[in-house]
N, C-alpha and C. Protein backbone atom coordinates (compact mmCIF):
# COMPACT_ATOMS: atom_id res chain seq x y z
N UNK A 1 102.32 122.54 27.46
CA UNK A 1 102.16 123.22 28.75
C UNK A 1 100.77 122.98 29.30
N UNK A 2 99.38 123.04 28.03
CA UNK A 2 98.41 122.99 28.84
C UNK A 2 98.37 121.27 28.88
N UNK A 3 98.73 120.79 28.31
CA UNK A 3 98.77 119.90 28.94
C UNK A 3 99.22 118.46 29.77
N UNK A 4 100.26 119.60 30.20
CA UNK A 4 101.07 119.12 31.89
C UNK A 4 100.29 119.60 32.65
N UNK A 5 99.41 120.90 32.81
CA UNK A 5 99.01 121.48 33.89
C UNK A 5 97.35 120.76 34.05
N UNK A 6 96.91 120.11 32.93
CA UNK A 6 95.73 118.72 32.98
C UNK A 6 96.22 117.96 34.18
N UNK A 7 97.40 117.07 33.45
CA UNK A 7 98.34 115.92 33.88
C UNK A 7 98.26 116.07 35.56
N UNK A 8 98.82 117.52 36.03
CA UNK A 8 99.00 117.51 37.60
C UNK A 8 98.13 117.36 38.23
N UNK A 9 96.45 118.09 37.86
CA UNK A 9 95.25 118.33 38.35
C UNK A 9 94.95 116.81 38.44
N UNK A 10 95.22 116.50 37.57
CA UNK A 10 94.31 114.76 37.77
C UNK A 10 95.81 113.81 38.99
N UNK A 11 96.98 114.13 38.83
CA UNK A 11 97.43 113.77 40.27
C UNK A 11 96.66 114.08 41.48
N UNK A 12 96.54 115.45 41.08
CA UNK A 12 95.81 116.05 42.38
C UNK A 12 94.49 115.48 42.86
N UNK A 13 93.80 115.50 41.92
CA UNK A 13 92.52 114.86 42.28
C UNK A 13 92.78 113.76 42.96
N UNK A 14 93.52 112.79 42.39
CA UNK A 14 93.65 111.44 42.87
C UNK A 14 94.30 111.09 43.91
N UNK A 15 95.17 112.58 44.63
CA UNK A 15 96.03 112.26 45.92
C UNK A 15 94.63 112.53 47.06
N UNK A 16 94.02 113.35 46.82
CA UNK A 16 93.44 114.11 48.19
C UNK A 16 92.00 113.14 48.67
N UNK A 17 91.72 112.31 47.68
CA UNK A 17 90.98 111.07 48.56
C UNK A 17 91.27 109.69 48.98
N UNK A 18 92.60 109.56 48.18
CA UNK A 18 93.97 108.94 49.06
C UNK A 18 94.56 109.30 50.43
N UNK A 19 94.57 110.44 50.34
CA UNK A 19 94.84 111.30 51.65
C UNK A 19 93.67 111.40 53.05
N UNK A 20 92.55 111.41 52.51
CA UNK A 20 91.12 111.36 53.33
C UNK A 20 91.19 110.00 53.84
N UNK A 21 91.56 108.73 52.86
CA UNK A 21 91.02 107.58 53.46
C UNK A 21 92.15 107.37 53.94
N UNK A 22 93.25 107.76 54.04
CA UNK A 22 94.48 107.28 54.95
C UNK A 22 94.21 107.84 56.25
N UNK A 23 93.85 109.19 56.39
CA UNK A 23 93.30 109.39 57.80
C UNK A 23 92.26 109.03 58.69
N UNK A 24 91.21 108.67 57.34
CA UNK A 24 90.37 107.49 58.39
C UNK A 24 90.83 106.51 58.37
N UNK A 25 91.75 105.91 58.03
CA UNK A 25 92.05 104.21 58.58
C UNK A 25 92.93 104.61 59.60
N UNK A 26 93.70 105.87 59.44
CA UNK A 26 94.80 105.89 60.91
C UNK A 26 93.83 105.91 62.24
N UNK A 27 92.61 107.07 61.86
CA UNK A 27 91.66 107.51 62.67
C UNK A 27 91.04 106.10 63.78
N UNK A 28 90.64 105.22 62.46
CA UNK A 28 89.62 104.05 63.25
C UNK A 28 91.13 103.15 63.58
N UNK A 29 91.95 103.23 63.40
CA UNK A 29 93.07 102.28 63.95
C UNK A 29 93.34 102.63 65.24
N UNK A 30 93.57 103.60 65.14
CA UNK A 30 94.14 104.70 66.96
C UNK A 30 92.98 104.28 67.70
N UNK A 31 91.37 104.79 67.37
CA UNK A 31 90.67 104.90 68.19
C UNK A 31 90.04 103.17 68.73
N UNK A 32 90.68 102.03 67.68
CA UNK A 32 90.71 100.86 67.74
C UNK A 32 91.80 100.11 69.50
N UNK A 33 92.96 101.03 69.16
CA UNK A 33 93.95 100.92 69.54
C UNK A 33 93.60 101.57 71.10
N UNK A 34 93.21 102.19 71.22
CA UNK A 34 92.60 103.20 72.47
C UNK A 34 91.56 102.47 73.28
N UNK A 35 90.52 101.96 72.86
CA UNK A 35 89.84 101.36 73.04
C UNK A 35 89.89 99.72 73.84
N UNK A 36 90.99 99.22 72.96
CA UNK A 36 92.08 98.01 73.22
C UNK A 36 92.35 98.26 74.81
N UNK A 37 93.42 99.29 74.75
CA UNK A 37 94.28 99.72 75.98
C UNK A 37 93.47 99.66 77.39
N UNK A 38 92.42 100.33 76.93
CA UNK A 38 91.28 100.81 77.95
C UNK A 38 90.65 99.49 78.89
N UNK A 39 90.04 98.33 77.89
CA UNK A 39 89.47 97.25 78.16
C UNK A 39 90.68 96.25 78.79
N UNK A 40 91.99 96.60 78.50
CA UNK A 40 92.91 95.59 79.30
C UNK A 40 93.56 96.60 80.44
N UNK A 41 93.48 98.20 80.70
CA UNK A 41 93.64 97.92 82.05
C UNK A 41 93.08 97.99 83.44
N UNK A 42 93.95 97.38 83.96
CA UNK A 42 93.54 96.68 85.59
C UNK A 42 92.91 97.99 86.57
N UNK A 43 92.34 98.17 87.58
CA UNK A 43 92.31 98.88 88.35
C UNK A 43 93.54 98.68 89.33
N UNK A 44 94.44 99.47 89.44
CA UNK A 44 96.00 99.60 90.10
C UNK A 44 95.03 99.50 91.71
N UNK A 45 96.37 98.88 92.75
CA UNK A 45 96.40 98.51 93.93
C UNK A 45 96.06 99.68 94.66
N UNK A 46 97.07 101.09 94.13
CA UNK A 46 96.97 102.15 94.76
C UNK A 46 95.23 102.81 94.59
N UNK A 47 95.10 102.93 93.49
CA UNK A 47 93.70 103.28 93.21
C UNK A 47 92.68 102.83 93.68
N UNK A 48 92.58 101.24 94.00
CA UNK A 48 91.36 100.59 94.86
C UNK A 48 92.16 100.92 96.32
N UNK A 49 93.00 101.13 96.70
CA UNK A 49 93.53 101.34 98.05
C UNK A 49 92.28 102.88 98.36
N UNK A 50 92.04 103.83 97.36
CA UNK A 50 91.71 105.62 97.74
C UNK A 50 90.01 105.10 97.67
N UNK A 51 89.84 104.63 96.48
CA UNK A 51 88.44 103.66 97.00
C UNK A 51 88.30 103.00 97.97
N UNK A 52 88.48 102.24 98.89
CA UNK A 52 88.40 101.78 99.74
C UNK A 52 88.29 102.43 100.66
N UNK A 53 89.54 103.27 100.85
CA UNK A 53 89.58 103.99 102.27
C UNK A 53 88.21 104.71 102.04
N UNK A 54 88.10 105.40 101.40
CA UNK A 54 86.93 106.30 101.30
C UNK A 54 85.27 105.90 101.63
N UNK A 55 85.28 104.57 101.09
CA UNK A 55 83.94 103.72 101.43
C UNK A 55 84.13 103.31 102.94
N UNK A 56 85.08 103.06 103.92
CA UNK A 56 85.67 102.83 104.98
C UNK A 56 85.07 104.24 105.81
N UNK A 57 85.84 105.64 105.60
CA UNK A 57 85.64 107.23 106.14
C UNK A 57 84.08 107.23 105.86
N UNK A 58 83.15 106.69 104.52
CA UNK A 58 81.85 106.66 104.77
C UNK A 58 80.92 106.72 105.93
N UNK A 59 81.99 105.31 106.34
CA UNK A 59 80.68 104.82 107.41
C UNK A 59 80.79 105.74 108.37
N UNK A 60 81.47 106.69 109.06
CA UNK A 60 81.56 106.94 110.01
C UNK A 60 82.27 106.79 111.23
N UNK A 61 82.33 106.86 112.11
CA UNK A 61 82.70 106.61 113.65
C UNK A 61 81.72 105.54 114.07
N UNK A 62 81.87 104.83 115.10
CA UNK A 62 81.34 104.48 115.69
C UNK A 62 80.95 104.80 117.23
N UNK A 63 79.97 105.35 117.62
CA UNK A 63 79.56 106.66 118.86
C UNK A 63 79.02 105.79 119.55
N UNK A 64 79.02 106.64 121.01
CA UNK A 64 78.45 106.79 122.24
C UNK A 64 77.66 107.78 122.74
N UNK A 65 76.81 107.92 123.25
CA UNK A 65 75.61 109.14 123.63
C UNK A 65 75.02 108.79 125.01
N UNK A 66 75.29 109.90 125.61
CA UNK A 66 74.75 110.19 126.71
C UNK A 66 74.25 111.46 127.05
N UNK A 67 73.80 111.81 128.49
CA UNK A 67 73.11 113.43 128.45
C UNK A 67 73.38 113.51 129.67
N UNK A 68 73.78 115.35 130.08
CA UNK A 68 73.71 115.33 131.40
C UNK A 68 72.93 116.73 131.56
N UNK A 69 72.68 116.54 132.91
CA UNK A 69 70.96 117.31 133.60
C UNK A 69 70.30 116.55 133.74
N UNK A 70 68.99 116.92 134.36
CA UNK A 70 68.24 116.03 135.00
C UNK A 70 67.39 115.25 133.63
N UNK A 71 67.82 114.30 134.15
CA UNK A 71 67.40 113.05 132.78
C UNK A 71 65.93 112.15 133.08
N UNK A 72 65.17 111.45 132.05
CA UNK A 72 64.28 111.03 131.78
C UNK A 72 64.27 109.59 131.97
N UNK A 73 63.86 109.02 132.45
CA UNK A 73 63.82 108.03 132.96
C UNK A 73 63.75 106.97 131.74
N UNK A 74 63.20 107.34 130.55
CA UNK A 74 62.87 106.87 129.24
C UNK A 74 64.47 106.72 128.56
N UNK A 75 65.30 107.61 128.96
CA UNK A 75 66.73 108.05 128.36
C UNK A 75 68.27 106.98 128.70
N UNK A 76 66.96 105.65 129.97
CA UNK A 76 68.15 104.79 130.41
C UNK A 76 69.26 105.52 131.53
N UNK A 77 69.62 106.39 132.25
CA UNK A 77 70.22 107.05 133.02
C UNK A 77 70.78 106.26 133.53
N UNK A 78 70.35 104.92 134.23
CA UNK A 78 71.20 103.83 134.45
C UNK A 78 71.61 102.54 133.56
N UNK A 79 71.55 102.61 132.64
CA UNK A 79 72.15 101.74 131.48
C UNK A 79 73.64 101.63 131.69
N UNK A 80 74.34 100.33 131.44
CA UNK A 80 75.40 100.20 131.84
C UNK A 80 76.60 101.25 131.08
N UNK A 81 76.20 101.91 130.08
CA UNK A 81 76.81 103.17 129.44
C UNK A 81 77.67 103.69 130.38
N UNK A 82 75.98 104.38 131.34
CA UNK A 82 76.52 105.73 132.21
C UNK A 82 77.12 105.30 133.14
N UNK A 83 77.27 103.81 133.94
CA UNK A 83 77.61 103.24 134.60
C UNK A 83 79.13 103.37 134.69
N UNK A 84 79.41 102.65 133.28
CA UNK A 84 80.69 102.50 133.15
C UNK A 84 81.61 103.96 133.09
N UNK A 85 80.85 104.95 132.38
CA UNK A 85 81.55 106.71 132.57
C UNK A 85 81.48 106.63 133.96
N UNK A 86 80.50 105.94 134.72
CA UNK A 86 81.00 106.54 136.29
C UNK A 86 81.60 106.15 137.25
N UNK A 87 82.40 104.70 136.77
CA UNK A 87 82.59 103.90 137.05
C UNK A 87 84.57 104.68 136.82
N UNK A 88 84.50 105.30 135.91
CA UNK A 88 85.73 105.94 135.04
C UNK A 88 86.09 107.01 136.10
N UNK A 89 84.82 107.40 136.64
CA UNK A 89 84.93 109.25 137.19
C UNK A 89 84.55 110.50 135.99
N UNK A 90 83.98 109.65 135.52
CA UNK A 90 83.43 111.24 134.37
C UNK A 90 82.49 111.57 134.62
N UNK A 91 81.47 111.18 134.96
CA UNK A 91 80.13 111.58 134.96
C UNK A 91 79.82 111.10 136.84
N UNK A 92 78.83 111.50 137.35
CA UNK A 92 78.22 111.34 138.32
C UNK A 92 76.51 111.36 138.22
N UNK A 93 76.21 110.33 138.84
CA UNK A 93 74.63 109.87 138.66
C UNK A 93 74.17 109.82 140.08
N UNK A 94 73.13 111.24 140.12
CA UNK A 94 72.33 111.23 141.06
C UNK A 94 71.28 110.29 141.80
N UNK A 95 70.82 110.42 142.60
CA UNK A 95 69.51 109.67 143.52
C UNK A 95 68.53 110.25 142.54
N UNK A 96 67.47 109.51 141.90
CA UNK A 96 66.13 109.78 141.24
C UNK A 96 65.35 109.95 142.08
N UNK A 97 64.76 111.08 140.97
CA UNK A 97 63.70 112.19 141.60
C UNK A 97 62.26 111.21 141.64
N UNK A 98 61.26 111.66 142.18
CA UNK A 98 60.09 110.53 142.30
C UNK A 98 59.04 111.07 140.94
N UNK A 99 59.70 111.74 140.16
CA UNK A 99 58.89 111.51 138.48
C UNK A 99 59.81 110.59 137.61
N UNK A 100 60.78 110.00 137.78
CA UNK A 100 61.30 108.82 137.17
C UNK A 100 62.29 109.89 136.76
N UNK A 101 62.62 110.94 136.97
CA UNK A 101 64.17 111.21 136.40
C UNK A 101 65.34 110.99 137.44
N UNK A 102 66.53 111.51 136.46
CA UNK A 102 68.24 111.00 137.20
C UNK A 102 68.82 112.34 137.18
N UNK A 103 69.37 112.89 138.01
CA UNK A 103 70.32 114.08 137.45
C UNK A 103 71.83 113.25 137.45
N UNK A 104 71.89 113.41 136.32
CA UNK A 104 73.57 113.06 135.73
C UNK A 104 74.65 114.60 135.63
N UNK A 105 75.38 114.63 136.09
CA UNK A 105 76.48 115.98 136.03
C UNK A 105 77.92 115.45 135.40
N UNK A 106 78.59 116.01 134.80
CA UNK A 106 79.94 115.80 134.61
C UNK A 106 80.98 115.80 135.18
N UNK A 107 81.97 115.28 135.48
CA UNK A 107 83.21 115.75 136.60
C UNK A 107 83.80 117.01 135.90
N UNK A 108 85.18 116.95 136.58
CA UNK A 108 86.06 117.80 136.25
C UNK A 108 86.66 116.72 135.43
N UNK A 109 86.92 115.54 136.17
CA UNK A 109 87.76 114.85 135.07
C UNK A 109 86.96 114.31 133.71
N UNK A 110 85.81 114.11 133.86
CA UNK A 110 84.93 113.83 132.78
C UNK A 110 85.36 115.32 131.91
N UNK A 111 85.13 116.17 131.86
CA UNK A 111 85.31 117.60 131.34
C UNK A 111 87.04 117.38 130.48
N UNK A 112 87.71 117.11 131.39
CA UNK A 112 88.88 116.81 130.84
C UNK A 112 89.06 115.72 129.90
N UNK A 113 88.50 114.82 130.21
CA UNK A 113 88.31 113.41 129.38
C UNK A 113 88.08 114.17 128.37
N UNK A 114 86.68 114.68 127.89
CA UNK A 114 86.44 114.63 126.67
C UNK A 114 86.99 116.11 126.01
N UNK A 115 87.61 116.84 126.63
CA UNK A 115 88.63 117.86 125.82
C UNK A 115 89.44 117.03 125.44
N UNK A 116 90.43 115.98 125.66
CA UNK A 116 91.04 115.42 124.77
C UNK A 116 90.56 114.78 123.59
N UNK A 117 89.21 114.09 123.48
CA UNK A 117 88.81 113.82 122.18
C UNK A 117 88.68 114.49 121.29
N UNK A 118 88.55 113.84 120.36
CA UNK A 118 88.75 115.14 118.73
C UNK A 118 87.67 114.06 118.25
N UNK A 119 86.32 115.26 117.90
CA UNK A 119 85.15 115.27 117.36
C UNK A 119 83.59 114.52 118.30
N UNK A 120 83.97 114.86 119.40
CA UNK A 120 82.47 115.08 120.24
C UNK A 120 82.34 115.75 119.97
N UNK A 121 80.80 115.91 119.78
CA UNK A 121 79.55 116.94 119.31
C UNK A 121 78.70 117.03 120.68
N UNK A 122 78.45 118.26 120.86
CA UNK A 122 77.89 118.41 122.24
C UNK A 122 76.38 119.51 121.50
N UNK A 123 75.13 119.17 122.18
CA UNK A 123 74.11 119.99 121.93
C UNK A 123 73.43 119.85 123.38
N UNK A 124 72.64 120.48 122.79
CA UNK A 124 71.47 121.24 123.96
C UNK A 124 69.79 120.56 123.83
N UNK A 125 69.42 119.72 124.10
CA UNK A 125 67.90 119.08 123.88
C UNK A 125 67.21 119.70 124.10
N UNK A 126 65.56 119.36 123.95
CA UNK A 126 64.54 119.97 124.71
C UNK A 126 64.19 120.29 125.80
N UNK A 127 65.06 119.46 126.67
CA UNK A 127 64.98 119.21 128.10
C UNK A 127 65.82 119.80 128.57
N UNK A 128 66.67 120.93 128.16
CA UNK A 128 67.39 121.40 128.29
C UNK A 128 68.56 120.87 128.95
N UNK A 129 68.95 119.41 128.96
CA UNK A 129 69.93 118.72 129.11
C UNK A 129 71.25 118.83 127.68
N UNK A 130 72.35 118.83 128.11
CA UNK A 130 73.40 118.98 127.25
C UNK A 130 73.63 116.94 126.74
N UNK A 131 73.84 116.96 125.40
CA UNK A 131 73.51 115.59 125.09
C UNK A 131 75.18 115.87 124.60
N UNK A 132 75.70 114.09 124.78
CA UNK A 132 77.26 114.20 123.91
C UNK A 132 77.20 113.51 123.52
N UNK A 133 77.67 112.95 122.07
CA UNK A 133 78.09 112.27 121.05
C UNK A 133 79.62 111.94 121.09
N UNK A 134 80.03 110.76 121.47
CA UNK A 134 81.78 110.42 121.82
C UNK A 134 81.97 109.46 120.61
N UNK A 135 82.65 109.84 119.94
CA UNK A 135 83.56 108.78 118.94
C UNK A 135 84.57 107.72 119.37
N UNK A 136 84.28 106.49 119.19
CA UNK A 136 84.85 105.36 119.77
C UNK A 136 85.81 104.75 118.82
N UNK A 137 86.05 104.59 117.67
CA UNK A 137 86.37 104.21 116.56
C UNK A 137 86.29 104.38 115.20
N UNK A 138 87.03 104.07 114.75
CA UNK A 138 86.83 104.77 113.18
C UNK A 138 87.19 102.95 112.47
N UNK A 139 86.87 102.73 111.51
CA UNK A 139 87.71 101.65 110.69
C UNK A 139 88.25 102.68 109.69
N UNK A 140 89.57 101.84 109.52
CA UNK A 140 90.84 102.33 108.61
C UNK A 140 91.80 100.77 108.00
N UNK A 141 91.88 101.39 106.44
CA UNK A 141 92.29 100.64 105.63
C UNK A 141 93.64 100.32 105.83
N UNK A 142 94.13 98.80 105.87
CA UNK A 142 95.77 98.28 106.40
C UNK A 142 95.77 97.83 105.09
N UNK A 143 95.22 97.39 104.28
CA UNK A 143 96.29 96.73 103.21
C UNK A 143 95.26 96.43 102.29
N UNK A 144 95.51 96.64 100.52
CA UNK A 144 94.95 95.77 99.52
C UNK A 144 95.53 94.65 99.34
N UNK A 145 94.86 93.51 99.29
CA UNK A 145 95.32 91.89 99.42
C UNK A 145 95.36 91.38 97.78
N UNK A 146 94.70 91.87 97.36
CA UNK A 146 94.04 91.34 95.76
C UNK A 146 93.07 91.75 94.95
N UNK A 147 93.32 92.16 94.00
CA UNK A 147 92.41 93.18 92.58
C UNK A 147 92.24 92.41 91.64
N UNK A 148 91.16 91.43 91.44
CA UNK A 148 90.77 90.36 90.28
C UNK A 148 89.82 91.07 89.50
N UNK A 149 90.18 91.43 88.29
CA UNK A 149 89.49 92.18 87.19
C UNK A 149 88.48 91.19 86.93
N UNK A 150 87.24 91.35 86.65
CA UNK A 150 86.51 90.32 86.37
C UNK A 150 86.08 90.55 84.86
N UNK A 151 85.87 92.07 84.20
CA UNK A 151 85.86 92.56 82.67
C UNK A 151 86.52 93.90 82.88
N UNK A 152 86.51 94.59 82.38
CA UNK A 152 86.72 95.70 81.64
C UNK A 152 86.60 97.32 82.82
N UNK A 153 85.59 96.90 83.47
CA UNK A 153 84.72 97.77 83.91
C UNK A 153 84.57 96.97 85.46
N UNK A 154 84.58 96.04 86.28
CA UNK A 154 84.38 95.29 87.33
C UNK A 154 85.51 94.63 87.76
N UNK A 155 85.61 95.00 89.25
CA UNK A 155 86.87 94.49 89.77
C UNK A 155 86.78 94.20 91.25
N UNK A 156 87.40 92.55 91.27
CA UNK A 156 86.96 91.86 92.85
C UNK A 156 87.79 92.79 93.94
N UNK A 157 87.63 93.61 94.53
CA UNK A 157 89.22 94.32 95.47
C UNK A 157 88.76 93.37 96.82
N UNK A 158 89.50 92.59 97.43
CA UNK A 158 90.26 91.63 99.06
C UNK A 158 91.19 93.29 99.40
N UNK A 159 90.33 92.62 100.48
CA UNK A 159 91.50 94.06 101.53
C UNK A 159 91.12 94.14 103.37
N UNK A 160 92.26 94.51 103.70
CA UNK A 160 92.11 94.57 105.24
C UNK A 160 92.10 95.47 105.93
N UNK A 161 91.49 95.68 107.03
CA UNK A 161 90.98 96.83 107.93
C UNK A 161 91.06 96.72 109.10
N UNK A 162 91.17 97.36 110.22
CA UNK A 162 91.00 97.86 111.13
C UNK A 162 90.56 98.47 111.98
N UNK A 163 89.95 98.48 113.12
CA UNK A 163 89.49 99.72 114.35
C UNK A 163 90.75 100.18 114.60
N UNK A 164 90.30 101.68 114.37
CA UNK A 164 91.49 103.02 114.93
C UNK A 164 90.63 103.63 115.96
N UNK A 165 90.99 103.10 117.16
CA UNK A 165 90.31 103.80 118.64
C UNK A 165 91.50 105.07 119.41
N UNK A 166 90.41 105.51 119.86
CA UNK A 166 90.48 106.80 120.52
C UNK A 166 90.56 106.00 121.85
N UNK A 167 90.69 106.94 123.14
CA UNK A 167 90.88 106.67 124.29
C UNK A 167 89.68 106.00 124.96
N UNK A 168 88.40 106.79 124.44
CA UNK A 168 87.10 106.08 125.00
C UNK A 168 86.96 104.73 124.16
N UNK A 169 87.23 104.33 122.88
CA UNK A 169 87.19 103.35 122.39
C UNK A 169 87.62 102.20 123.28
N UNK A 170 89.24 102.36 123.38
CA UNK A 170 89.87 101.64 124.66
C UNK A 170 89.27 101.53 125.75
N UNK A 171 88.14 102.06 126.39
CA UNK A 171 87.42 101.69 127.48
C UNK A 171 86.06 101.01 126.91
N UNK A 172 85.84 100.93 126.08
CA UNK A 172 84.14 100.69 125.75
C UNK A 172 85.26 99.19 125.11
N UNK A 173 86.31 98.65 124.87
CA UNK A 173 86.74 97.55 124.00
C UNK A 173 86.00 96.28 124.80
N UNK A 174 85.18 95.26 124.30
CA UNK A 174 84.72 94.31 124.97
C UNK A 174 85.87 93.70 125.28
N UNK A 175 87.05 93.67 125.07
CA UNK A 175 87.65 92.45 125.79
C UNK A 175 88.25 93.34 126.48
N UNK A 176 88.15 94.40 126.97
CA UNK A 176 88.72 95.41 127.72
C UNK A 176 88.32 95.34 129.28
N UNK A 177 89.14 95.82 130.26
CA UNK A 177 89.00 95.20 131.66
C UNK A 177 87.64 96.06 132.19
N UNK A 178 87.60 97.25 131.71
CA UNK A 178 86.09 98.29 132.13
C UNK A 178 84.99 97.35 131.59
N UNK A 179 84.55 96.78 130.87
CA UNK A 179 83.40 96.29 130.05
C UNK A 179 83.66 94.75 130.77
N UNK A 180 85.05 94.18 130.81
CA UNK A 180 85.09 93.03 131.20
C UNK A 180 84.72 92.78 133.20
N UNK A 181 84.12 94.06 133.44
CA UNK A 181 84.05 93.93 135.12
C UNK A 181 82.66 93.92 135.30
N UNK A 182 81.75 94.13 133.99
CA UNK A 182 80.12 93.77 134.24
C UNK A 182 79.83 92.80 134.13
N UNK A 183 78.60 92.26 134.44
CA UNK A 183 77.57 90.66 134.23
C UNK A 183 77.73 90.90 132.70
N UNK A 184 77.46 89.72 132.29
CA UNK A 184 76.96 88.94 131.44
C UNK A 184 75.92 89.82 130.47
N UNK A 185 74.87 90.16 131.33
CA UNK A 185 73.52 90.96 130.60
C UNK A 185 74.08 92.15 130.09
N UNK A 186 75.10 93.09 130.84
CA UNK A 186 75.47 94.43 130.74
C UNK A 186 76.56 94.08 130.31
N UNK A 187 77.56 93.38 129.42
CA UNK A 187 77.74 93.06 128.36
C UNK A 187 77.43 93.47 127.18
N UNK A 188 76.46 92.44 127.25
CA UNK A 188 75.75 91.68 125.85
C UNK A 188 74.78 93.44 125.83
N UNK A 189 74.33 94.36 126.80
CA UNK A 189 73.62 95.69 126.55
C UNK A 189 74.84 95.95 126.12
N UNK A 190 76.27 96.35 126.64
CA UNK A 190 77.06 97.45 125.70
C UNK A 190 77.37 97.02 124.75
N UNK A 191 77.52 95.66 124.23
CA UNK A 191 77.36 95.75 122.72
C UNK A 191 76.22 95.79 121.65
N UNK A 192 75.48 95.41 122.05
CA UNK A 192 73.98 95.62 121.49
C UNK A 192 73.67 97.11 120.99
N UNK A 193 74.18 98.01 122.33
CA UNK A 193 73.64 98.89 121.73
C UNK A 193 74.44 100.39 122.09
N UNK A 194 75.30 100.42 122.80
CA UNK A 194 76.16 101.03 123.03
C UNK A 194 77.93 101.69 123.02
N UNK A 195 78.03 100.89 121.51
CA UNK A 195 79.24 101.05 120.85
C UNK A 195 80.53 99.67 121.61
N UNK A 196 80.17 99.13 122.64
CA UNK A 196 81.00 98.56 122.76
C UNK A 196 81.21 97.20 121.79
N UNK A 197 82.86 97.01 121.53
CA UNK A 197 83.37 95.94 120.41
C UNK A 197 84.56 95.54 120.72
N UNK A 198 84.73 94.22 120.28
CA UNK A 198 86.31 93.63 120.20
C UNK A 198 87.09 94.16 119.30
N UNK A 199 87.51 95.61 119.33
CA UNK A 199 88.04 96.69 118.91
C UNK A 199 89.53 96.25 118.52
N UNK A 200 90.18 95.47 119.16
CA UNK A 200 91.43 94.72 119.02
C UNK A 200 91.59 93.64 118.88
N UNK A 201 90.35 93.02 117.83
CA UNK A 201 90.83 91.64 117.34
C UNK A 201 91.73 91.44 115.97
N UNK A 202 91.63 90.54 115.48
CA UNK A 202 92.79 90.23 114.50
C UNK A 202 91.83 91.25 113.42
N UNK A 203 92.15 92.18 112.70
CA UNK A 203 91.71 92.43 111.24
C UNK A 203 91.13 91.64 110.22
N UNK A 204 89.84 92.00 109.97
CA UNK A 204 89.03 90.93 109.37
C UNK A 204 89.60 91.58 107.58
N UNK A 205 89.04 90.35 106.80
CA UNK A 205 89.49 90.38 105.33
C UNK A 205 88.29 90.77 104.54
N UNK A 206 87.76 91.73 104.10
CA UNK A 206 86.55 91.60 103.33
C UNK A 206 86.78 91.67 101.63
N UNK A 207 85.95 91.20 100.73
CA UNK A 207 86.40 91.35 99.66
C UNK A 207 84.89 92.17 98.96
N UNK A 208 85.25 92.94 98.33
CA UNK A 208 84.04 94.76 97.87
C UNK A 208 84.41 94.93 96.26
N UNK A 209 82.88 94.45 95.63
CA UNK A 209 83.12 94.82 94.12
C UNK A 209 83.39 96.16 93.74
N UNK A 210 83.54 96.52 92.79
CA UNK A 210 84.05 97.71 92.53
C UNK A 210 83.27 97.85 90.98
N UNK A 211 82.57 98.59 90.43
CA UNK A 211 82.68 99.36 89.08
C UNK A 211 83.00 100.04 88.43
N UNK A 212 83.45 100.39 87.30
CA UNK A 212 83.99 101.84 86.98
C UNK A 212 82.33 102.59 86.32
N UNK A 213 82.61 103.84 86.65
CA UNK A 213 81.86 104.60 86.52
C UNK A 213 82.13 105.61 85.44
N UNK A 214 81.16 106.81 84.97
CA UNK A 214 82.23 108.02 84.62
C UNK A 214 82.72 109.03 85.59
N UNK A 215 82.23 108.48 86.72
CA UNK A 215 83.03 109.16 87.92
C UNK A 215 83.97 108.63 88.55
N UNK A 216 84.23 107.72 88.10
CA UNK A 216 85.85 106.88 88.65
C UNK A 216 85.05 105.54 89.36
N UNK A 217 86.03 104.73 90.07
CA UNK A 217 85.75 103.68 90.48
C UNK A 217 84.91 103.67 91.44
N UNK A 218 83.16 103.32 91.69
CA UNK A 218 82.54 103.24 92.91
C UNK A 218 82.16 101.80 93.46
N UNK A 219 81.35 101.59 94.32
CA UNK A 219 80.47 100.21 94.70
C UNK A 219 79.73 99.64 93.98
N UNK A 220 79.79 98.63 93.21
CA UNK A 220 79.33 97.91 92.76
C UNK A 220 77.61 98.05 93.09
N UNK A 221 76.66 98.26 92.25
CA UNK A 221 75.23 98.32 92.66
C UNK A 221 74.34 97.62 92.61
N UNK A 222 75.20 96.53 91.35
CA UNK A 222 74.27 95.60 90.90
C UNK A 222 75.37 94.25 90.54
């Protein structure tokens, strides 16, 4: 009897660091195996699609600014901008005063115009002129073209985009008949510097590295 109950103890002994090293080899196998999985997969189409758009909603709008009250002569009052709003019927541009200002006023239909936009920002300056900020465009994501993993962690995303215009967009569009009824110079000013663009050309293709992060997939930094 005592000694069967030797006999078992020394099984015993001999199972339970049999047992230890079987769970570390399962241990470093899985976490082998995990590891594996990780480094082969791809960043999915859909996933660089929510990246993208998002680096896209980054940038912003692309705006227009003007002011109305009696304006500063420094502020451009006649720049082909305000021209073209008055040219629309939104705005009205006074005879200048003999200190170099403009009084600019709004219509009724100007008033109406920009109640239909969604997200003019309207403030109040120093000059106690009301200044507006008009959103002309947004770019928005049409399609992922191609996701070339380059390692593990880095990925080429091709993809296509778009201008999504608003109503003033459609008037500020350079190939648009409002922009297309100025010279040459007042032109080449509303695009320079006044939001106007070929808002409706073909969709350009850009291709945007990508990294993974521990915050998910961002812009490539380096």
């Amino acid at each position: 009897m005592f000694e069967q109950e030797i006999e078992m103890e020394k099984r015993n002994s001999s199972i339970v660091p049999l047992l230890l090293i079987l769970t570390l080899i399962v241990g470093v196998v899985g976490l082998s195996i995990f590891f594996v999985v990780q480094s082969r997969r791809v960043l999915a189409s859909a996933e660089a699609g929510a990246v993208v758009a998002g680096i896209l909603d980054a940038q912003g709008p692309i705006t227009v600014r003007f002011q109305t009250g009696i304006v500063k002569g420094v502020e451009k009052p006649h720049d082909p901008h305000y021209r073209l709003l008055e040219k629309a019927g939104y705005v009205k541009i006074g005879k200048d005063t003999r200190d170099y200002k403009t009084p600019v006023s709004l219509t009724p239909k100007g008033e109406a115009f920009l109640a239909e936009l969604t997200g003019v920002k309207k403030s109040k300056n120093k000059d106690g002129n009301d200044e507006y900020a008009i959103p002309l465009a947004q770019r928005k994501l049409v399609s992922i073209d191609k996701v070339v993993m380059q390692n593990s962690s880095r990925a080429l995303v091709q993809y296509t985009w778009k201008w999504e215009t608003n109503k003033a967009g459609d008037m500020f569009d350079a190939a648009g008949p409002a922009v297309k009824a100025f010279n040459t110079w007042d032109r080449s000013t509303l695009i320079d510097k006044y939001g106007a663009h070929f808002y409706h050309e073909a969709p350009p293709r850009v291709a945007q590295s990508l990294m993974k992060t521990e915050k998910g997939w961002q812009v490539a930094t380096e």
